[in-house]
Protein backbone atom coordinates (compact mmCIF):
# COMPACT_ATOMS: atom_id res chain seq x y z
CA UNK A 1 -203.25 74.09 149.48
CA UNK A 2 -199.53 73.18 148.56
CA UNK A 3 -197.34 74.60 147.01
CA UNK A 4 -194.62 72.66 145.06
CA UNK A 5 -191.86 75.33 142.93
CA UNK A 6 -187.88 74.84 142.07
CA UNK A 7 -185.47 78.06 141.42
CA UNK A 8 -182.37 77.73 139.34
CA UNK A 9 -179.41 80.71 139.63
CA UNK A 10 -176.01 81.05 138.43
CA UNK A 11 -173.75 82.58 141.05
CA UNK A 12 -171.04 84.45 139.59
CA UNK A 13 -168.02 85.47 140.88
CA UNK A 14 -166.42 86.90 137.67
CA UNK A 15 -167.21 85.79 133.70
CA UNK A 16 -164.65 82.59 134.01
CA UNK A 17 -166.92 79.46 133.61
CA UNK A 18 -164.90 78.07 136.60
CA UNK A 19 -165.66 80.85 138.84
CA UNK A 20 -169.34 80.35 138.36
CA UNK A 21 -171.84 77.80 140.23
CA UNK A 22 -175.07 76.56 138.98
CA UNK A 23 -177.68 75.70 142.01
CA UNK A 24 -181.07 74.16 141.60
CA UNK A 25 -183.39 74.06 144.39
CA UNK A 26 -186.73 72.13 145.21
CA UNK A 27 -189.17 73.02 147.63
CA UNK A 28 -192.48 72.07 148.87
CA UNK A 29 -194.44 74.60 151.32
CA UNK A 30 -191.30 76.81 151.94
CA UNK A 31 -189.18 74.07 152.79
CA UNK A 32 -185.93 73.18 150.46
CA UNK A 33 -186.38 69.46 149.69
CA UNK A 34 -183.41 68.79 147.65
CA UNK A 35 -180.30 70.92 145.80
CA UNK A 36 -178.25 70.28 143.07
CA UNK A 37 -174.94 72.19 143.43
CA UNK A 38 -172.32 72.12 140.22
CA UNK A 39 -169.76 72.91 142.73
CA UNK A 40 -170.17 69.60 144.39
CA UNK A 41 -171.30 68.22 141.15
CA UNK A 42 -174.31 65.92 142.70
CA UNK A 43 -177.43 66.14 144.51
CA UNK A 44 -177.85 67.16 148.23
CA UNK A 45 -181.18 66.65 150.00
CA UNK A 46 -182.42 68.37 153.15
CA UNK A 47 -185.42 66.15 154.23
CA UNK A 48 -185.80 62.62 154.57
CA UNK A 49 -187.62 62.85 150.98
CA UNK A 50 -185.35 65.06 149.68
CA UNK A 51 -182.30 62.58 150.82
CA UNK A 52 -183.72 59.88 149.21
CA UNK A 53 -184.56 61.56 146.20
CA UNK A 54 -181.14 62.80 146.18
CA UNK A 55 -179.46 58.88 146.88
CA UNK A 56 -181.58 57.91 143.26
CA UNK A 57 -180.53 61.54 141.12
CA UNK A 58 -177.51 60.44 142.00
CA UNK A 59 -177.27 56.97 141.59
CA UNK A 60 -178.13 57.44 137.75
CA UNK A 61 -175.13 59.20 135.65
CA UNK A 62 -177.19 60.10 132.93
CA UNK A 63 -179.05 62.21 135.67
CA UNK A 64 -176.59 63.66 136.82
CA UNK A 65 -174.30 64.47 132.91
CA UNK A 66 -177.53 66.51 132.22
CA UNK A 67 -177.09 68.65 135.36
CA UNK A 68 -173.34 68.81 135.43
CA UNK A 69 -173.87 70.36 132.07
CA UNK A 70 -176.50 73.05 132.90
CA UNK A 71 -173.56 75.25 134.18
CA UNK A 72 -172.44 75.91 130.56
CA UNK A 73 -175.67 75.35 128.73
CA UNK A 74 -177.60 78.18 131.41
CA UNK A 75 -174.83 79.59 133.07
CA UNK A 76 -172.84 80.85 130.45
CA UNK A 77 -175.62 81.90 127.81
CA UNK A 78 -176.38 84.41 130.83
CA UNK A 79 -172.79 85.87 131.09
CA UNK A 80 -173.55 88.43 128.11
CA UNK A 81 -176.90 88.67 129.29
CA UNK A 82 -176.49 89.68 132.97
């Protein structure tokens, strides 16, 4: 079989919302297809799929507003929490 999951973390260097970075990765069978950083605020692929997956997230801005604002929307919720 195959097996197809993401993971999304918050990396946290103190409670400051500028000090923290949002990551969410792809993979397929093990292998990290494409992330999405907030520190470099766009998509980075790691495969020829994942790069051209990548090249379209970030061609579209709406795409990439929605991400961009995950840092505050899940990041932050999580500072209490965590």
């Amino acid at each position: 079989g195959y097996l197809y999951y993401n993971t999304v973390r918050c990396d946290f260097n103190s409670s400051d919302l500028k000090d923290i970075e949002f990551i969410r990765s792809e993979y397929f069978n093990k292998l990290e297809l494409t992330r999405f950083s907030s520190s470099l605020g766009k998509f980075v692929g790691y495969t020829e799929f994942g790069v051209k997956q990548a090249e379209n997230w970030n061609k579209d801005p709406s795409v990439l507003a929605a991400w961009r604002a995950q840092k505050e929307t899940y990041c932050k919720h999580n500072i209490e929490v965590d």
